[in-house]
C-alpha atoms as a PDB file:
ATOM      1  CA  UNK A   1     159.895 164.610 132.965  1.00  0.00           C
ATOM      2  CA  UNK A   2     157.751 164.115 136.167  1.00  0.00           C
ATOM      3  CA  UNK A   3     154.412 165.989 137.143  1.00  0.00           C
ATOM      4  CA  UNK A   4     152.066 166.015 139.609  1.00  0.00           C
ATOM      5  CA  UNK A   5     148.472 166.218 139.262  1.00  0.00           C
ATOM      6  CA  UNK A   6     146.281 167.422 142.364  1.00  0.00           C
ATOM      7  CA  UNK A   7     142.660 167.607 140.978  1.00  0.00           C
ATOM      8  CA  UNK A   8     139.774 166.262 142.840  1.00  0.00           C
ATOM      9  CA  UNK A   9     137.254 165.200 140.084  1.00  0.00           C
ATOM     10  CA  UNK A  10     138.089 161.675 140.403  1.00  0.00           C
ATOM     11  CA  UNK A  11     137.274 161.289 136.121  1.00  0.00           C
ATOM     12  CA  UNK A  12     138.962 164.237 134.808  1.00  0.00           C
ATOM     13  CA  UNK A  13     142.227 163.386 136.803  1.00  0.00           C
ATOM     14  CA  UNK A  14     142.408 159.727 135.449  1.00  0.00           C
ATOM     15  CA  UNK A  15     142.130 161.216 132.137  1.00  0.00           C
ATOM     16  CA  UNK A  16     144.737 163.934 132.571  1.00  0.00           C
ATOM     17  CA  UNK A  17     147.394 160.764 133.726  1.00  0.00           C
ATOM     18  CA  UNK A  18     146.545 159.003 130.331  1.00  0.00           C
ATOM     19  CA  UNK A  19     146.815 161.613 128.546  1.00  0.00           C
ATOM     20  CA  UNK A  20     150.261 162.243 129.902  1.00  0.00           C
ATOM     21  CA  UNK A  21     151.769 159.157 130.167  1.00  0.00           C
ATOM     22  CA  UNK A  22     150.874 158.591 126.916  1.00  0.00           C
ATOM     23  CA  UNK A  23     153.111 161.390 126.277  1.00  0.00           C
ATOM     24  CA  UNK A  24     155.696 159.725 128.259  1.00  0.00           C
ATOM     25  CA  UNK A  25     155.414 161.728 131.101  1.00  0.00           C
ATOM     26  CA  UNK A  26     156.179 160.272 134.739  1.00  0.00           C
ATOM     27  CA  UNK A  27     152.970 161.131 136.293  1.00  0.00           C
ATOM     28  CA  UNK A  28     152.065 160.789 140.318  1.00  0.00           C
ATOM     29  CA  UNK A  29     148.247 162.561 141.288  1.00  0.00           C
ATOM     30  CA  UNK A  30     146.354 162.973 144.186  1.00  0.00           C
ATOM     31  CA  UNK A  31     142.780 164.403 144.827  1.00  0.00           C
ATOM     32  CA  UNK A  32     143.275 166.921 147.444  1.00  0.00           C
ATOM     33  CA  UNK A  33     145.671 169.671 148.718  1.00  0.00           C
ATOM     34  CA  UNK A  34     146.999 168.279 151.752  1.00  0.00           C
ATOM     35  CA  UNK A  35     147.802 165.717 149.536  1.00  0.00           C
ATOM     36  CA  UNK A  36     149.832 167.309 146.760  1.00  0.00           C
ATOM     37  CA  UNK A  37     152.251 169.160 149.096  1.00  0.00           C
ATOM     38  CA  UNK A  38     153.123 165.929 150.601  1.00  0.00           C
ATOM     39  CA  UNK A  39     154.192 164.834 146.957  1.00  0.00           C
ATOM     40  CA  UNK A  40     155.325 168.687 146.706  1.00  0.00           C
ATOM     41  CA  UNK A  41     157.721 168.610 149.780  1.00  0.00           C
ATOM     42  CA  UNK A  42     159.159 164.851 148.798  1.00  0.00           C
ATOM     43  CA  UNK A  43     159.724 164.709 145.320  1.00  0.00           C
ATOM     44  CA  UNK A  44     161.209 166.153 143.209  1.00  0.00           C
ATOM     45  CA  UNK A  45     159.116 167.535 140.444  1.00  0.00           C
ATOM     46  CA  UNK A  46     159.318 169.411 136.504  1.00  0.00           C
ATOM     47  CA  UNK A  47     155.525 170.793 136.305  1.00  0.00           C
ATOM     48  CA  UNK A  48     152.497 170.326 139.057  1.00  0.00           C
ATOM     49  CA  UNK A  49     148.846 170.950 137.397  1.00  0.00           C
ATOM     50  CA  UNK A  50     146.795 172.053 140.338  1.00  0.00           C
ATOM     51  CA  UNK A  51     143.061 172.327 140.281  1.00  0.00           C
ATOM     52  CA  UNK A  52     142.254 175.527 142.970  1.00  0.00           C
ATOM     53  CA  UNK A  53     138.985 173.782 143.927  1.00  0.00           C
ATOM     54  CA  UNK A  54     139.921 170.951 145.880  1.00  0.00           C
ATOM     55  CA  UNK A  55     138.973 169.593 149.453  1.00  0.00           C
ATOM     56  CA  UNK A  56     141.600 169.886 152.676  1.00  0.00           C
ATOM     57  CA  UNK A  57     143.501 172.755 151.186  1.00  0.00           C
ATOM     58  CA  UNK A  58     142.346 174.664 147.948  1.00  0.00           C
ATOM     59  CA  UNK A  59     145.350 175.013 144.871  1.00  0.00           C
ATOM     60  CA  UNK A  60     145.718 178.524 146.139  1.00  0.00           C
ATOM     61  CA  UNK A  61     146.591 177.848 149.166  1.00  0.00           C
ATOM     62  CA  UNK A  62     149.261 174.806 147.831  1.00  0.00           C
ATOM     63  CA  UNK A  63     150.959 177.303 145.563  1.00  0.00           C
ATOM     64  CA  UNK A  64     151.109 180.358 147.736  1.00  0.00           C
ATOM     65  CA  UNK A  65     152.970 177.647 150.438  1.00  0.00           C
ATOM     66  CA  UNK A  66     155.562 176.609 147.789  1.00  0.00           C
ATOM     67  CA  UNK A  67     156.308 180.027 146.875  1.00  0.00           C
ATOM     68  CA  UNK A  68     156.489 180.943 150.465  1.00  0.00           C
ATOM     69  CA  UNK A  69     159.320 178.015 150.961  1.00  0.00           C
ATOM     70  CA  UNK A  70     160.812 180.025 147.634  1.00  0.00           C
ATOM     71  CA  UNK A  71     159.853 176.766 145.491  1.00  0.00           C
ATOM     72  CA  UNK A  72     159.825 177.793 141.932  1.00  0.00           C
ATOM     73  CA  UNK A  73     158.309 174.626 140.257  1.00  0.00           C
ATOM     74  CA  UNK A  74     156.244 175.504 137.211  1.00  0.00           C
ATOM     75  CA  UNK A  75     152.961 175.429 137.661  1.00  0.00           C
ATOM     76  CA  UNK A  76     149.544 174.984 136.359  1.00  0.00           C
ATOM     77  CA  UNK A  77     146.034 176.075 137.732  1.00  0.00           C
ATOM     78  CA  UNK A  78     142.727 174.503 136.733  1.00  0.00           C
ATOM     79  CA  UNK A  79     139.724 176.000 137.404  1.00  0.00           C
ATOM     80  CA  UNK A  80     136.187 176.361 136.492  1.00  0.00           C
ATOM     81  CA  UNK A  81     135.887 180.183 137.167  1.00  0.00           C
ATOM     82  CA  UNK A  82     136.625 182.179 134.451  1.00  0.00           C
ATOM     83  CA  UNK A  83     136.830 185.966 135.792  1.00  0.00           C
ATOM     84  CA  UNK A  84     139.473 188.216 135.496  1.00  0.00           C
ATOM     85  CA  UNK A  85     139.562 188.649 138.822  1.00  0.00           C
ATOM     86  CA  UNK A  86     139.866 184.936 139.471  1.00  0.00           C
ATOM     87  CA  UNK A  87     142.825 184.768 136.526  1.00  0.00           C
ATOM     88  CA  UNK A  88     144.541 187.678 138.440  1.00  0.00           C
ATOM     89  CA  UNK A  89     144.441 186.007 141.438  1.00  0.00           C
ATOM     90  CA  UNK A  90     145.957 183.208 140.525  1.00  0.00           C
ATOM     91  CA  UNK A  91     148.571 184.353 138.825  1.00  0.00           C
ATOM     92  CA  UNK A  92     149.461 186.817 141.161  1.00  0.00           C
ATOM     93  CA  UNK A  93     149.590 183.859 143.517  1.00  0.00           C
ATOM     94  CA  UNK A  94     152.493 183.026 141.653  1.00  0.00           C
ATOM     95  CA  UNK A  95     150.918 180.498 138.742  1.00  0.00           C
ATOM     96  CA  UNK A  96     152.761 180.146 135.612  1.00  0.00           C
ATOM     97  CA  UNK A  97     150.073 179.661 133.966  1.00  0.00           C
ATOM     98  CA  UNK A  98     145.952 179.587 134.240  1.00  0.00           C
ATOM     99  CA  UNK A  99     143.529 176.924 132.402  1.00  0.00           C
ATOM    100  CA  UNK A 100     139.802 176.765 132.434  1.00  0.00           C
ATOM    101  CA  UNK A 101     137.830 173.848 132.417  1.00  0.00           C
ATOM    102  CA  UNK A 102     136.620 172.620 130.398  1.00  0.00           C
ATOM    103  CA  UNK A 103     139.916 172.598 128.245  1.00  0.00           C
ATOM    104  CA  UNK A 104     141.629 170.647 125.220  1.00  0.00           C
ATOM    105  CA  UNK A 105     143.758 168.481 125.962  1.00  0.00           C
ATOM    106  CA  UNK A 106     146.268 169.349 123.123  1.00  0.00           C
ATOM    107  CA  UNK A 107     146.308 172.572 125.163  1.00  0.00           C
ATOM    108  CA  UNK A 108     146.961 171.369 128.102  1.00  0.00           C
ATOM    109  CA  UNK A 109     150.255 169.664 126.584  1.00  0.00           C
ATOM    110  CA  UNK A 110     151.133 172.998 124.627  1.00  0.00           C
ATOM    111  CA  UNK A 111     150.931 174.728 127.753  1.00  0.00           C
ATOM    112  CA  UNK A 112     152.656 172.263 129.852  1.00  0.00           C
ATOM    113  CA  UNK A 113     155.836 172.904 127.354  1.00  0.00           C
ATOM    114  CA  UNK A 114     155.570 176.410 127.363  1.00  0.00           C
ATOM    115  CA  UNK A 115     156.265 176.433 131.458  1.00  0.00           C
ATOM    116  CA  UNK A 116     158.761 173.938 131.809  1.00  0.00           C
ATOM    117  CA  UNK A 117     160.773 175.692 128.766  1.00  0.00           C
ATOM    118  CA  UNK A 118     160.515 178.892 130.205  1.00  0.00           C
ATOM    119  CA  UNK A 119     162.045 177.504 133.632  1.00  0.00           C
ATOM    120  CA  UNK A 120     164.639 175.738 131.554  1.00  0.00           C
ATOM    121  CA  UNK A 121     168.349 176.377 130.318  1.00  0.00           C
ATOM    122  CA  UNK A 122     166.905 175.273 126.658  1.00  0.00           C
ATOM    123  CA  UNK A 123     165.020 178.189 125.626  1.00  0.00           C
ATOM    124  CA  UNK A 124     164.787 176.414 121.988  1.00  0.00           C
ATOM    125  CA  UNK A 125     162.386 173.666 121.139  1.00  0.00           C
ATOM    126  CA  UNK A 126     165.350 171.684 119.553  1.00  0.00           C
ATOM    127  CA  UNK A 127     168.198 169.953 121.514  1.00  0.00           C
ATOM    128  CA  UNK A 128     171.415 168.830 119.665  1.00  0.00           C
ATOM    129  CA  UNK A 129     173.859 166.362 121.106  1.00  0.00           C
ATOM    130  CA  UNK A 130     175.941 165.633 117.864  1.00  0.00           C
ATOM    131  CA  UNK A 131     174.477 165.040 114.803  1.00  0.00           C
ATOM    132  CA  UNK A 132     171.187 163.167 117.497  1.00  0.00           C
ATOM    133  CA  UNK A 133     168.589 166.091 117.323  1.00  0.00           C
ATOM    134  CA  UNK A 134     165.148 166.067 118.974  1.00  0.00           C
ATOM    135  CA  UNK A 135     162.014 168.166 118.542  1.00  0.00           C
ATOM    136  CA  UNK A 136     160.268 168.656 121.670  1.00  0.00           C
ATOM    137  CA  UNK A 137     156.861 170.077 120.395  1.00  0.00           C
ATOM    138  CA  UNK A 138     156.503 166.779 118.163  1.00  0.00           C
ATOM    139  CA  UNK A 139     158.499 164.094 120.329  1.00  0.00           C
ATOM    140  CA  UNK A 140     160.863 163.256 117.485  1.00  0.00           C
ATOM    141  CA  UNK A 141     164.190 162.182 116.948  1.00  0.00           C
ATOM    142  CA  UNK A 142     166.558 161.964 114.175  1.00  0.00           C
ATOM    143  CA  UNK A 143     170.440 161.078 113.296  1.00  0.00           C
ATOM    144  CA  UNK A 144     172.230 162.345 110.833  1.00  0.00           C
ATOM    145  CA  UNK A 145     168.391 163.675 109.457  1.00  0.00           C
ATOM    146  CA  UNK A 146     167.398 160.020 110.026  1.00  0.00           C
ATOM    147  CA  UNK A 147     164.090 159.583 111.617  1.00  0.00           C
ATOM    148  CA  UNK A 148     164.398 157.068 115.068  1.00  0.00           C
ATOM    149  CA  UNK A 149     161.319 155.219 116.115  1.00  0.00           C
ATOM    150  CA  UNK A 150     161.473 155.249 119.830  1.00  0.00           C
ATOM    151  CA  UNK A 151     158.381 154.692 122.352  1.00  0.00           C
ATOM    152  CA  UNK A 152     157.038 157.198 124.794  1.00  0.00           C
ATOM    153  CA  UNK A 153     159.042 156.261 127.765  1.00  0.00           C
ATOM    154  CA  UNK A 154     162.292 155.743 125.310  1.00  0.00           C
ATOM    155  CA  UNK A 155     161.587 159.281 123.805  1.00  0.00           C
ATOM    156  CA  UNK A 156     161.747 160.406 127.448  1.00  0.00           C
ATOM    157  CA  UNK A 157     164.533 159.086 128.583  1.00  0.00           C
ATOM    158  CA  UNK A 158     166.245 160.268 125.713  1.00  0.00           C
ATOM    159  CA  UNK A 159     164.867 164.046 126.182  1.00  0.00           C
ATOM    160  CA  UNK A 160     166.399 163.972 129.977  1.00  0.00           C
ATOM    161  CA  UNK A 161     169.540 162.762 128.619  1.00  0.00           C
ATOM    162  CA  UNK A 162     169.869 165.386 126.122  1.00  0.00           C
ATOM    163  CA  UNK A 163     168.731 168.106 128.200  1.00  0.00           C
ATOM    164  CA  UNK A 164     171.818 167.001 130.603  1.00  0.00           C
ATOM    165  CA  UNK A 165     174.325 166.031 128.218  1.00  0.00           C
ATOM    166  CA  UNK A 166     177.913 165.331 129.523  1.00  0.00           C
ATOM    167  CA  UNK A 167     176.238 164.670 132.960  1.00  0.00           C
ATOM    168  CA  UNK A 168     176.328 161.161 134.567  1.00  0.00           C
ATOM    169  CA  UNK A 169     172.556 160.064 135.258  1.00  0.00           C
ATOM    170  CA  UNK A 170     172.055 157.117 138.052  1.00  0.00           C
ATOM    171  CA  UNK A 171     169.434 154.382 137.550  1.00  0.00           C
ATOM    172  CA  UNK A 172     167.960 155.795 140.508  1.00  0.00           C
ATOM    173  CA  UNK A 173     167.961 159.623 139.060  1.00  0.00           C
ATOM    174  CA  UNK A 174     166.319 158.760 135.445  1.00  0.00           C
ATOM    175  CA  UNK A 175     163.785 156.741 137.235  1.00  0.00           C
ATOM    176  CA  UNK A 176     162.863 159.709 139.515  1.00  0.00           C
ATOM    177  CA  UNK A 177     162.428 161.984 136.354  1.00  0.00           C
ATOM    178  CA  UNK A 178     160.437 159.189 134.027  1.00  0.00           C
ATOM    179  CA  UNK A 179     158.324 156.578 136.375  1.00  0.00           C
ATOM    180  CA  UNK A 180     155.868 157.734 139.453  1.00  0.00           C
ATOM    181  CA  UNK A 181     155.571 156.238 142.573  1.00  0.00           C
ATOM    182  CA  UNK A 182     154.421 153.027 141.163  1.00  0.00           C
ATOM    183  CA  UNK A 183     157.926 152.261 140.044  1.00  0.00           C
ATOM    184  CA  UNK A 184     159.907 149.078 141.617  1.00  0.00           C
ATOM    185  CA  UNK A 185     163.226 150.490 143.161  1.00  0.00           C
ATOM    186  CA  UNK A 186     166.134 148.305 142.157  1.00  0.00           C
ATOM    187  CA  UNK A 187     164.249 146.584 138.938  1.00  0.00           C
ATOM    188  CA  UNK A 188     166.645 146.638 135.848  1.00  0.00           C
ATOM    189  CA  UNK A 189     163.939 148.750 134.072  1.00  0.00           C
ATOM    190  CA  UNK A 190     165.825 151.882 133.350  1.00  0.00           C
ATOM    191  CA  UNK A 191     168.736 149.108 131.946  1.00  0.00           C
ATOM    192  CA  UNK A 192     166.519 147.226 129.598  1.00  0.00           C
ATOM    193  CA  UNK A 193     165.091 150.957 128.345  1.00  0.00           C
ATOM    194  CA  UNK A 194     169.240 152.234 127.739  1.00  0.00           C
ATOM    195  CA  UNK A 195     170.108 149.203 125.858  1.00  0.00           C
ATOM    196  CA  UNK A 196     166.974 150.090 123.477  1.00  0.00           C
ATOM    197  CA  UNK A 197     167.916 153.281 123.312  1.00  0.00           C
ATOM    198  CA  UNK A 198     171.764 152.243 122.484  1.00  0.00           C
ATOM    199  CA  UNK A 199     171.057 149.817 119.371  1.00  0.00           C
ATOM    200  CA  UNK A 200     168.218 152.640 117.825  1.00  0.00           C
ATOM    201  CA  UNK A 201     170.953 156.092 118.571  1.00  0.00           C
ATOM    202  CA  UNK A 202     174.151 153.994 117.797  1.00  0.00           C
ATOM    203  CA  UNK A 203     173.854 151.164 115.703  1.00  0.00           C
ATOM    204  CA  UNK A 204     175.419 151.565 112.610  1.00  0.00           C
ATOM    205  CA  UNK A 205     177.652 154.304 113.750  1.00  0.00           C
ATOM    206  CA  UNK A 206     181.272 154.868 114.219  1.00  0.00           C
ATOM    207  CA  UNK A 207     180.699 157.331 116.526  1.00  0.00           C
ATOM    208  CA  UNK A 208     178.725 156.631 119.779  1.00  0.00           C
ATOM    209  CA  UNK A 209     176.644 158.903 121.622  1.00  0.00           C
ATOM    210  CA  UNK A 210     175.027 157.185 124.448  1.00  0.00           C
ATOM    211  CA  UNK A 211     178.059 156.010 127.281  1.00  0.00           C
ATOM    212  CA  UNK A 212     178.256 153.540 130.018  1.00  0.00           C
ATOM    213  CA  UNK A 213     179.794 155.046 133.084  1.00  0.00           C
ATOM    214  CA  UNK A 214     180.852 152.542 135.138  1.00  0.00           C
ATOM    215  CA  UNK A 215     179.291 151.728 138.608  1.00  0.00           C
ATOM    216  CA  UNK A 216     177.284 155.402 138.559  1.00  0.00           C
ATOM    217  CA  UNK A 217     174.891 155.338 135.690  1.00  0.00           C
ATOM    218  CA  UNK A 218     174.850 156.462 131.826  1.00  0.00           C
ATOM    219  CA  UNK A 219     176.118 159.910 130.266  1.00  0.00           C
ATOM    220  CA  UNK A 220     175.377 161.477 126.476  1.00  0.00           C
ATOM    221  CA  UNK A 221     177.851 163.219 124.827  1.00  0.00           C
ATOM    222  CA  UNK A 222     179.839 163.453 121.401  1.00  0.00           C
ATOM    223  CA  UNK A 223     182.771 161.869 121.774  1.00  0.00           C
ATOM    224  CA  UNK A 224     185.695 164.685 120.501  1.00  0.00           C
END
């Protein structure tokens, strides 16, 4: 999953990346509103966490345009007002959702899978390809009730999958949705990541989940 962060407090934004990518999230950020609907308009994004004070053009302004081009990205507002009137605003404005600073962090994350769930065909917290389940509040996996130890970025890769089983994902796709900007175009990271994943989801089993497709990418699905 890939989110933008548009927040000019230069300290507060490098935390909010950590924090995330730590999670496993792809994360890109920016410090101003011109900015973020650059990143807006030319990538493709799950969540954006705006903060509505920022220099060039304020969050407001960034959300009402990408509602206006009928853009329905989740999204987050940070602020440090904490009205009613300012809430209202901003959700009428078309935010999903509305955080004041200062804020946990642990929140933040709660909050973050609250929005993308809503805007998402899995409406449970659980996704099931087999007897492979995942929990997406706690970022665990298990087969056949067997806990798998996977890293951040392999627990991500993972989630995608599932939430797109049957579907063939390119290199070039799961890279979009896991790594930001900083990523190196035409490295074999994405392979070395799906051969982890393949020895922890299918070793041992007679069954395989996880499936090579070819010159076009990698698919998950139980085979019938």
């Amino acid at each position: 999953m890939r989110i933008l962060i548009a927040e000019d407090e230069h300290d507060l934004n490098h935390l909010i990346v950590r924090v995330l990518e730590k999670e496993g999230y792809g994360v890109d950020s920016c410090f101003d509103g011109e900015d973020a609907l650059f990143y807006l308009e030319n990538t493709e994004y799950d969540a954006a966490i705006l903060d509505i004070m920022m220099p060039k053009k304020d969050g407001l302004t960034v959300l009402k345009t990408l509602r206006q081009k009928n853009r329905h990205l989740p999204v987050i507002l940070l602020t440090a007002r904490d009205s009613i009137a300012d809430r209202v605003n901003g959700l009428d404005s078309g935010a999903d959702d509305y955080l004041i600073k200062p804020f946990d962090f642990d929140e933040l994350l709660a909050r973050i899978r609250s929005i993308t769930r809503k805007h998402s065909p899995h409406v449970s917290s659980t996704l099931s390809v087999g007897d492979l389940t995942l929990d997406i509040r706690s970022h665990t996996a298990k087969r056949d009730g067997k806990v798998i130890e996977l890293s951040s970025k392999e627990y991500a890769i993972l989630e995608y999958m599932c939430m797109n089983p049957g579907i063939v994902l390119s290199r070039d796709k799961i890279a979009e949705h896991i790594w930001n900007y900083d990523y190196a175009g035409g490295s074999n990271i994405v392979d070395v990541y799906i051969s982890y994943l393949r020895k922890k989801i299918d070793s041992g089993y007679s069954k395989k989940l996880l499936h090579t497709i070819w010159g076009s990418g990698w698919m998950i699905k139980e085979n019938t």
